[in-house]
N, C-alpha and C. Protein backbone atom coordinates (compact mmCIF):
# COMPACT_ATOMS: atom_id res chain seq x y z
N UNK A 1 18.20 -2.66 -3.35
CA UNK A 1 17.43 -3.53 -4.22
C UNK A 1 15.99 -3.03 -4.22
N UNK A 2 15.21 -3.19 -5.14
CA UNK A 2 14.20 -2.71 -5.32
C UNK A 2 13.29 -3.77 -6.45
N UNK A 3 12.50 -3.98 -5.93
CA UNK A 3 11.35 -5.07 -6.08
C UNK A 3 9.78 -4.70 -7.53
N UNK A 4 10.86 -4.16 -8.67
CA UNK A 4 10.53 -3.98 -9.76
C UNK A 4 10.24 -4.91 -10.88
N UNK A 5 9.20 -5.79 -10.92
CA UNK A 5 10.12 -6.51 -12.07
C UNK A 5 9.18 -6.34 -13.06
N UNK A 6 9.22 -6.69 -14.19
CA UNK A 6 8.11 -7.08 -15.12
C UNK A 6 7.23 -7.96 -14.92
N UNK A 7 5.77 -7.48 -15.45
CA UNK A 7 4.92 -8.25 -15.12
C UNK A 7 4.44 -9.71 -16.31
N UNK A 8 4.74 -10.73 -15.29
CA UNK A 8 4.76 -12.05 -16.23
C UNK A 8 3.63 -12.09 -17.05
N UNK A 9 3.84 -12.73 -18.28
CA UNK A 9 2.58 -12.21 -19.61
C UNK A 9 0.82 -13.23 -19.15
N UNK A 10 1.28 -14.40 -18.34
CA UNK A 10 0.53 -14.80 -18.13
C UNK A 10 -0.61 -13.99 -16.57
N UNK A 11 -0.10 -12.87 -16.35
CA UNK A 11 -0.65 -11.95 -15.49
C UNK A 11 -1.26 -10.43 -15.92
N UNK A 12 -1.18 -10.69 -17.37
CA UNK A 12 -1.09 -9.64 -17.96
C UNK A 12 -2.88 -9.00 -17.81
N UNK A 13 -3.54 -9.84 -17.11
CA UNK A 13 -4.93 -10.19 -17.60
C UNK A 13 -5.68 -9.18 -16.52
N UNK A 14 -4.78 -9.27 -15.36
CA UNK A 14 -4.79 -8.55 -14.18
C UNK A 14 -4.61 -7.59 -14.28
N UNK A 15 -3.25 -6.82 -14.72
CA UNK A 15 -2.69 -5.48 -14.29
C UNK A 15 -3.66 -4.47 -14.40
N UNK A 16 -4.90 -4.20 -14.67
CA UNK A 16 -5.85 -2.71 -15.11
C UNK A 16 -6.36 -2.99 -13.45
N UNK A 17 -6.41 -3.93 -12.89
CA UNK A 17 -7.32 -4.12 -11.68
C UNK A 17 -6.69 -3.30 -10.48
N UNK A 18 -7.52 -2.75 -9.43
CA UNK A 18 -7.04 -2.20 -8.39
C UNK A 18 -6.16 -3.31 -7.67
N UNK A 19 -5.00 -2.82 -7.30
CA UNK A 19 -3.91 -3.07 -5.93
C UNK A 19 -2.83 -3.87 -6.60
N UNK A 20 -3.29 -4.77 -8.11
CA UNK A 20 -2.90 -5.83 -8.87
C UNK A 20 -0.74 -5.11 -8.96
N UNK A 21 -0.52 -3.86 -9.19
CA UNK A 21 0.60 -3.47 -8.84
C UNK A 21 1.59 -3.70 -7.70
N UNK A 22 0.68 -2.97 -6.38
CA UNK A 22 1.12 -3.42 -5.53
C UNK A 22 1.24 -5.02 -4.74
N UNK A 23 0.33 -5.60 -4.98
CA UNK A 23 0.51 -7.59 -4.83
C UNK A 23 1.84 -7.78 -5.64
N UNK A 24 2.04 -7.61 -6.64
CA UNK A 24 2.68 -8.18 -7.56
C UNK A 24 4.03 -7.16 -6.94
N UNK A 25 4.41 -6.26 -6.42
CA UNK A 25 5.55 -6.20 -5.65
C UNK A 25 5.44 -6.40 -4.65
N UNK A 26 4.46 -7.31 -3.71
CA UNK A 26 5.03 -7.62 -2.34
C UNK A 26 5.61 -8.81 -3.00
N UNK A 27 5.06 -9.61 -3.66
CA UNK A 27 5.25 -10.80 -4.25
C UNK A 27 6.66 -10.99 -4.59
N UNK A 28 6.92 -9.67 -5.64
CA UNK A 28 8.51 -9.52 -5.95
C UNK A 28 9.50 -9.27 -4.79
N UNK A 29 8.47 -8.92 -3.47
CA UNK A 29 9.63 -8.60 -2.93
C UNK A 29 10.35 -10.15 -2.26
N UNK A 30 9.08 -10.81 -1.71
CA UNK A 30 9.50 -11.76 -1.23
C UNK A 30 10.40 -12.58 -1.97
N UNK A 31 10.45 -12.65 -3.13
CA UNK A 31 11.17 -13.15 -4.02
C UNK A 31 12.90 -12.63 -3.94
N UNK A 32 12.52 -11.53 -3.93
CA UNK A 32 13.71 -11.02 -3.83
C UNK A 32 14.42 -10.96 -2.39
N UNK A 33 13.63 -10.96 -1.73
CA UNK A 33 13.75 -10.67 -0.05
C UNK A 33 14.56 -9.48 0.15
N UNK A 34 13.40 -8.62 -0.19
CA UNK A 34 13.64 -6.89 -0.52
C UNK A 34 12.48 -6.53 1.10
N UNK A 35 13.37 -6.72 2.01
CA UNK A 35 12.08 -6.69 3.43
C UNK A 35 12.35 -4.90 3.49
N UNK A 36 13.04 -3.91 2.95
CA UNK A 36 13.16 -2.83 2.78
C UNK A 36 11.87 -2.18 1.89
N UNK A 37 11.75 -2.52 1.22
CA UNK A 37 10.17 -2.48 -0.06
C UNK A 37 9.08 -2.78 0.52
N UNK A 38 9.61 -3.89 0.94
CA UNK A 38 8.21 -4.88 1.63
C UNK A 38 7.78 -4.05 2.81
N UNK A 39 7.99 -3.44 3.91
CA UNK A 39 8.18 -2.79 4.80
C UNK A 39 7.54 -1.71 4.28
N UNK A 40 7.58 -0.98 3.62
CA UNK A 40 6.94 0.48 3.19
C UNK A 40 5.43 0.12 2.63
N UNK A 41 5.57 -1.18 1.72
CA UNK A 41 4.26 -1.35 1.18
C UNK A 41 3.32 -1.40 2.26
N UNK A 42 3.69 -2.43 3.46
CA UNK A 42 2.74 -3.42 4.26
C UNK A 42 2.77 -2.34 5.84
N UNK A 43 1.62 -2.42 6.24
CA UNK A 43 1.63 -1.20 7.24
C UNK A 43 1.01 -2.65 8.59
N UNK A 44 0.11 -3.76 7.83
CA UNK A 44 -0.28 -4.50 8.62
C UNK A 44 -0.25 -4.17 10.34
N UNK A 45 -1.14 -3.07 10.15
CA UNK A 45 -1.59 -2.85 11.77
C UNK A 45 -2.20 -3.55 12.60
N UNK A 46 -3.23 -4.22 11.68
CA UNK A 46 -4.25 -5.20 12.26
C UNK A 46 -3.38 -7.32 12.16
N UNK A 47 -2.17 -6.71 11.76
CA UNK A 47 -1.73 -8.50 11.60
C UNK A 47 -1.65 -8.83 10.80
N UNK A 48 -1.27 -10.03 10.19
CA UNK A 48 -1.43 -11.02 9.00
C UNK A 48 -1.27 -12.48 9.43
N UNK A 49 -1.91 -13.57 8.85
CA UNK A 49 -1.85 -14.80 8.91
C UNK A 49 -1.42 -15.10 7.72
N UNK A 50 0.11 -15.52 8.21
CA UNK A 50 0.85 -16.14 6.53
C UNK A 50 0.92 -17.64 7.22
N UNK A 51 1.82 -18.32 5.70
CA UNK A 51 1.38 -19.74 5.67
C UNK A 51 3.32 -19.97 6.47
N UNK A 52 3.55 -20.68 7.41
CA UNK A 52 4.93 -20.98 8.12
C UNK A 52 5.63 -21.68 7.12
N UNK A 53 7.09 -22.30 7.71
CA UNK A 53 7.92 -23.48 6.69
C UNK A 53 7.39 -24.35 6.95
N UNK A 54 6.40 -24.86 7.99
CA UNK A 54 5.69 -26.28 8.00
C UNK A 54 4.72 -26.06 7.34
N UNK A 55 3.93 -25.28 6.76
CA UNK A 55 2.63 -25.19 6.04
C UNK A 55 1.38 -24.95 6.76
N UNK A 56 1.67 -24.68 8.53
CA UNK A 56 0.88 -24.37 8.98
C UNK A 56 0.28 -22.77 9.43
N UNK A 57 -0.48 -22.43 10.32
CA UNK A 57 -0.55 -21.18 9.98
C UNK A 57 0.14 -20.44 10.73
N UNK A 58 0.43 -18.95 10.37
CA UNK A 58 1.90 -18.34 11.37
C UNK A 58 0.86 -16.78 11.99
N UNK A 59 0.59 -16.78 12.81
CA UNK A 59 -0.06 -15.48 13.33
C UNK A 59 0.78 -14.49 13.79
N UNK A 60 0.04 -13.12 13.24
CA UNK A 60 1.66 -12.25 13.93
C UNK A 60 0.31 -11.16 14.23
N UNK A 61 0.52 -10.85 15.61
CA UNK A 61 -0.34 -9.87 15.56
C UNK A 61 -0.15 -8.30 15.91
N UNK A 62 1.57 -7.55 15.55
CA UNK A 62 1.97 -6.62 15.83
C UNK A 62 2.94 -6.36 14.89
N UNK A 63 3.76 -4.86 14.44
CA UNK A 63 4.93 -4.75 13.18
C UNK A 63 5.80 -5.46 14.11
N UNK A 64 6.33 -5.81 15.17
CA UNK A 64 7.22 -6.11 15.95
C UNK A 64 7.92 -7.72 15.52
N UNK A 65 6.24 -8.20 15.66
CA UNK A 65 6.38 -9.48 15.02
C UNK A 65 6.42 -9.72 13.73
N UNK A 66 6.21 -8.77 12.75
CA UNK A 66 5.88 -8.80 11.44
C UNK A 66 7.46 -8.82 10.69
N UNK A 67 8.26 -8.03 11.45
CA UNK A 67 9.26 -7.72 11.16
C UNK A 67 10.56 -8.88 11.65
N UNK A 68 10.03 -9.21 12.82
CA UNK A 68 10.60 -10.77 12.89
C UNK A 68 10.46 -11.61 11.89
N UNK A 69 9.18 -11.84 11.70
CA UNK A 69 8.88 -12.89 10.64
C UNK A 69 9.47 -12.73 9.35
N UNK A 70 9.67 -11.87 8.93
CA UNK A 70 10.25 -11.64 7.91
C UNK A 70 11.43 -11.83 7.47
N UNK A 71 12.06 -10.91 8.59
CA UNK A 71 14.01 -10.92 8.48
C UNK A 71 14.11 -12.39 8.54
N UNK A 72 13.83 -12.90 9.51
CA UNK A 72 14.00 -14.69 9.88
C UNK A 72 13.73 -15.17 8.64
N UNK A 73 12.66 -15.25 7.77
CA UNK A 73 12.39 -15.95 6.88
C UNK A 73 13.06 -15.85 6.10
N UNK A 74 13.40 -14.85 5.39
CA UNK A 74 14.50 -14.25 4.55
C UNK A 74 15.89 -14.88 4.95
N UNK A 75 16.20 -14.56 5.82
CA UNK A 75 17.26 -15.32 6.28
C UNK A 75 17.74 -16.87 6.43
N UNK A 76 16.44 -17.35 6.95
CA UNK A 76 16.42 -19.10 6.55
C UNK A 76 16.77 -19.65 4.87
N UNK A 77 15.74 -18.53 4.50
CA UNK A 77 15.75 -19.16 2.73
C UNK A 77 16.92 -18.93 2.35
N UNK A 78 17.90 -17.91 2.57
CA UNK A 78 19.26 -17.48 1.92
C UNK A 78 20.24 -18.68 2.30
N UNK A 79 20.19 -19.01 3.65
CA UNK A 79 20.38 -20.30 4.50
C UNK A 79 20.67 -21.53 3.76
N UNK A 80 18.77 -21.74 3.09
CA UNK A 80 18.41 -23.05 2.32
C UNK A 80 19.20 -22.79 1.02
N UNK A 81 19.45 -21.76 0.54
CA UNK A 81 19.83 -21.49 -0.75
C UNK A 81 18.44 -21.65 -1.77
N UNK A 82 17.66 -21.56 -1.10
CA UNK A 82 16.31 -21.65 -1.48
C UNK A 82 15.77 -20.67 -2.88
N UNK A 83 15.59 -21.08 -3.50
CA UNK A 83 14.44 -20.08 -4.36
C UNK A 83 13.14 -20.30 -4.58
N UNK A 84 12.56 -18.42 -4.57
CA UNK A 84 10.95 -18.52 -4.30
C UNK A 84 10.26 -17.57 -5.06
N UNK A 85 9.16 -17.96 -6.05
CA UNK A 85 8.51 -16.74 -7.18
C UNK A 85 7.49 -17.19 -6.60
N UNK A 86 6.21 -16.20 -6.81
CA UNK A 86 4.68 -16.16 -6.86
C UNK A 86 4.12 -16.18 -8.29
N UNK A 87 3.10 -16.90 -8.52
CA UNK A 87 2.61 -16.73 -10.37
C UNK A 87 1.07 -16.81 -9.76
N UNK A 88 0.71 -15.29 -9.75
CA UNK A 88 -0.59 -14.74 -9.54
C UNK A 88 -1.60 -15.76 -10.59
N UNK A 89 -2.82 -16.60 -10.19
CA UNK A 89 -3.49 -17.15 -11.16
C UNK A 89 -4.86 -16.92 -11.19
N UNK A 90 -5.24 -15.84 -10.16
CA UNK A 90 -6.88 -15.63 -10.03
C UNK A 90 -6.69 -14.17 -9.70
N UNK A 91 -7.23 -13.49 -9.45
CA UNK A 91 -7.19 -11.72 -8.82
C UNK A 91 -8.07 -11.33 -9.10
N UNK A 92 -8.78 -10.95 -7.71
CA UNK A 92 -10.51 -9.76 -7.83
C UNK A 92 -9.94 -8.67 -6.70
N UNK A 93 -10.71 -7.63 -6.82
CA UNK A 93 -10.59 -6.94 -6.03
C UNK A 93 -11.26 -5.28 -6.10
N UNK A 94 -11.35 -4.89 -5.07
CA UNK A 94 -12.63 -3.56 -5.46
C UNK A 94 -12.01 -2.72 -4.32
N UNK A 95 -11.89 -1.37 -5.25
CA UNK A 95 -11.35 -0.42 -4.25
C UNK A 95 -12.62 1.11 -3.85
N UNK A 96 -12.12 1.45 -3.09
CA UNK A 96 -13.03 2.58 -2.40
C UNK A 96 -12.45 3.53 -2.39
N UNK A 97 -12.99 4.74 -1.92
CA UNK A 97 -12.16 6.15 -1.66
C UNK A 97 -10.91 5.97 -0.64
N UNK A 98 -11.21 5.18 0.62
CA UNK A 98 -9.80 5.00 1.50
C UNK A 98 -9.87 3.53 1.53
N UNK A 99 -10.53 2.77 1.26
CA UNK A 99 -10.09 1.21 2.04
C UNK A 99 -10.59 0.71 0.70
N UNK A 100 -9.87 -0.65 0.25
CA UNK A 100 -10.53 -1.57 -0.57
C UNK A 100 -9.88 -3.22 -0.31
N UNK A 101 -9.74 -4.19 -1.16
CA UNK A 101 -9.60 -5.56 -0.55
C UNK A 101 -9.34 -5.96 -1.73
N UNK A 102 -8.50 -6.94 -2.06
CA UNK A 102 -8.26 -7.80 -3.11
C UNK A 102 -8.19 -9.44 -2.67
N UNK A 103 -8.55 -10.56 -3.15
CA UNK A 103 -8.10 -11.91 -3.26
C UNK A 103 -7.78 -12.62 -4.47
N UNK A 104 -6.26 -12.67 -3.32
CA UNK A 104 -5.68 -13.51 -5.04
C UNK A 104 -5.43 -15.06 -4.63
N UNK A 105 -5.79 -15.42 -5.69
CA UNK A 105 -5.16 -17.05 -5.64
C UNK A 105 -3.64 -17.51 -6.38
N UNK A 106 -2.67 -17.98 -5.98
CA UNK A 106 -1.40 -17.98 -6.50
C UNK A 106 -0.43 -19.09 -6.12
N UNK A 107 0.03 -19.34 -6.70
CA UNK A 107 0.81 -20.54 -6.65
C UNK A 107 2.18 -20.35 -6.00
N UNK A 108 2.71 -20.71 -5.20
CA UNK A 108 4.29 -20.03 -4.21
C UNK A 108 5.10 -21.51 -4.47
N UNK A 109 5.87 -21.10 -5.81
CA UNK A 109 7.21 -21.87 -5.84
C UNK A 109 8.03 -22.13 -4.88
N UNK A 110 8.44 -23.26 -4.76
CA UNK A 110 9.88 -23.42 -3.58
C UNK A 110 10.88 -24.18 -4.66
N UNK A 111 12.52 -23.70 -4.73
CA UNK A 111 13.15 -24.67 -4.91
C UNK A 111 14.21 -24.57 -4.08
N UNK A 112 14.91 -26.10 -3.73
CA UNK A 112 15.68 -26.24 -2.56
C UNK A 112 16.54 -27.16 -2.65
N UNK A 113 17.29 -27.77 -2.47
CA UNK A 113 18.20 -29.03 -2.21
C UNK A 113 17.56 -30.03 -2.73
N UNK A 114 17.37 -29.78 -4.98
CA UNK A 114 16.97 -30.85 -5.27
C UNK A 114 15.38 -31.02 -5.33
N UNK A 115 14.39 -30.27 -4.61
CA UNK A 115 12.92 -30.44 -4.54
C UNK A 115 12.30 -29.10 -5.19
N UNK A 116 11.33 -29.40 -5.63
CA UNK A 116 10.59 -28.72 -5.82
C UNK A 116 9.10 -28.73 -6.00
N UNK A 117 9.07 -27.53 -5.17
CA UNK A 117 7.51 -27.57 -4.24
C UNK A 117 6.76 -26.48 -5.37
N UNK A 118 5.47 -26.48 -5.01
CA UNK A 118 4.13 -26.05 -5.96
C UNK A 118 3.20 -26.09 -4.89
N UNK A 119 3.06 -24.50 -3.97
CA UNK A 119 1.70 -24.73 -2.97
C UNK A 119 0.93 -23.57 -3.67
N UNK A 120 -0.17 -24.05 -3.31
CA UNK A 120 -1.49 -23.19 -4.16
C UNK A 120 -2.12 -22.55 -2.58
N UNK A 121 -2.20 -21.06 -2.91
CA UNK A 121 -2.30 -20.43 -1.83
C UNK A 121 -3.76 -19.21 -2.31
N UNK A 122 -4.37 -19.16 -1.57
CA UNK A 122 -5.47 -18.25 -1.40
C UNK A 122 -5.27 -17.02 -0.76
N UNK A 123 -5.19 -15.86 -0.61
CA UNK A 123 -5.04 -14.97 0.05
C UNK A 123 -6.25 -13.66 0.00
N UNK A 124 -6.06 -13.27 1.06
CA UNK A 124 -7.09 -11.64 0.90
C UNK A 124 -6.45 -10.57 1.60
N UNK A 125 -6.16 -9.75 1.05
CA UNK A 125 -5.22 -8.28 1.41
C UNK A 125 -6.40 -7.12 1.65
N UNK A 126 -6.29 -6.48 2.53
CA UNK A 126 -7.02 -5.31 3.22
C UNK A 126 -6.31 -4.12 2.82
N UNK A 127 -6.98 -3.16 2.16
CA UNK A 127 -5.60 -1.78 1.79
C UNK A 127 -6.09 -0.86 2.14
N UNK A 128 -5.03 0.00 3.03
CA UNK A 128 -5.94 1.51 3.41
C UNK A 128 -5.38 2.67 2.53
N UNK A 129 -5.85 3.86 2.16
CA UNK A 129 -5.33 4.84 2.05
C UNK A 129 -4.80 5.92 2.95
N UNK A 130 -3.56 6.20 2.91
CA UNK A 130 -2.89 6.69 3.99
C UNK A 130 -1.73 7.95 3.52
N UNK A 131 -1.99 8.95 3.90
CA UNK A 131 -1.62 10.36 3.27
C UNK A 131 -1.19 9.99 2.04
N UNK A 132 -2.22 9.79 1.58
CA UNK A 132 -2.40 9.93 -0.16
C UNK A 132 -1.42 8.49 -0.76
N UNK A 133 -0.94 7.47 -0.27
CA UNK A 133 -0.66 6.27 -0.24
C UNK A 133 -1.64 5.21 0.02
N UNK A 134 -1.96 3.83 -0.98
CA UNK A 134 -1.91 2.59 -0.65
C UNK A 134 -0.89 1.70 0.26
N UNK A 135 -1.47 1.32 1.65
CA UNK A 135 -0.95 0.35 1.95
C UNK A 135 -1.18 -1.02 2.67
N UNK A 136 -0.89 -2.36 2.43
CA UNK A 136 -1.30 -3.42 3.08
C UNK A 136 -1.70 -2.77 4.61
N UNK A 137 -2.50 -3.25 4.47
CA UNK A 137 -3.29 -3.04 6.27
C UNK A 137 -3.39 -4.53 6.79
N UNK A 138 -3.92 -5.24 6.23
CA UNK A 138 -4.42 -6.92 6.64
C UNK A 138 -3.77 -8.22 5.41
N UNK A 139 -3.00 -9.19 5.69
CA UNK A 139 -3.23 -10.00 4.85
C UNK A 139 -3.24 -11.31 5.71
N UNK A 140 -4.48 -12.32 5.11
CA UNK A 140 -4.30 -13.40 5.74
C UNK A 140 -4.35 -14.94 4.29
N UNK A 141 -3.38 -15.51 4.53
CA UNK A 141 -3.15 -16.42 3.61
C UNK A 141 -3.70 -17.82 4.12
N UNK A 142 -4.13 -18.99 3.12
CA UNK A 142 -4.75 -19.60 3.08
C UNK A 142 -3.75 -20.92 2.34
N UNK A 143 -3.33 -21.82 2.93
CA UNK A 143 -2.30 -23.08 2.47
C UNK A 143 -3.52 -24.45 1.84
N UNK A 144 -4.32 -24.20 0.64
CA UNK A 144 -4.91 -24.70 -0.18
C UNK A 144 -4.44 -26.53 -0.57
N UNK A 145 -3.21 -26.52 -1.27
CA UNK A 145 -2.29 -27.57 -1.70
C UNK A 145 -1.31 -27.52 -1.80
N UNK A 146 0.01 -28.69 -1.78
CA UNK A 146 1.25 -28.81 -1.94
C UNK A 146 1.82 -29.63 -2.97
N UNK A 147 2.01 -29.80 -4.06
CA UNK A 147 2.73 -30.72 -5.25
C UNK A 147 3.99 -30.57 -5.30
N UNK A 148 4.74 -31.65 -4.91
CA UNK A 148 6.08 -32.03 -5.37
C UNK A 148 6.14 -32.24 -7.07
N UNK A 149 7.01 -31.21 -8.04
CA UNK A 149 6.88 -31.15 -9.12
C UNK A 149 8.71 -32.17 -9.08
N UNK A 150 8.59 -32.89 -10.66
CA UNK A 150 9.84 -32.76 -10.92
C UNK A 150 10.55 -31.94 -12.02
């Protein structure tokens, strides 16, 4: 599987911007729970602070753990029978010769047994250049709001 998709028209506004490619396939991957994709993109040496299934914050500060977190999560949601998209709604970001940074603001769908969730999430991604590759170095996410949609 591979974590390709088209880019939604309401994102269209983004795509010329640095990293705006790569977000938008970690995004797909999680969606897809493509932790094979996801894994090559994200090098996260320095960690990431993502948002947990309680909404609180999940610290991982090694690939060891990164790679836990992941498979597990992936695995829970397949579990829940869960489905999960990202709809990018803000994106800045400025790149350099080896390192640059993006923050996006984005909304992380949940649907599940009947509910459906709407959390508005903040994030900032750290990217290094690495034998002639972009890759996640840092991301730490930010759990903003939660709306139960019907």
């Amino acid at each position: 599987m591979t974590a390709t998709l088209a880019i939604p028209e309401r994102e269209l506004a983004f795509a010329d911007k640095p990293f705006y490619t790569l977000t938008r396939a970690m995004f797909d991957c999680v969606h897809l729970h493509d932790f094979d994709r996801l894994a090559t993109i994200c090098d996260d040496d320095f960690g990431i602070i993502d948002i947990n299934t309680e909404g609180g914050s999940e610290v991982i500060r090694d690939r060891a753990g990164w790679e836990h977190w992941f498979r597990s999560l992936f695995e829970k949601l397949r579990a829940m029978g869960a489905e999960t998209w990202s709809e990018i709604t803000r994106y800045e970001a400025v790149k350099g010769s080896d390192m640059g940074y993006t923050v996006v603001d984005f909304d992380q769908l949940f649907i599940a047994g009947g509910k459906r969730l709407r959390f508005a999430v903040i994030a900032t991604i750290v990217w290094k250049l690495e034998a002639g590759e972009w890759r996640e170095a840092r991301y730490h996410s930010s759990l903003l709001s939660v709306k139960e949609e019907s």
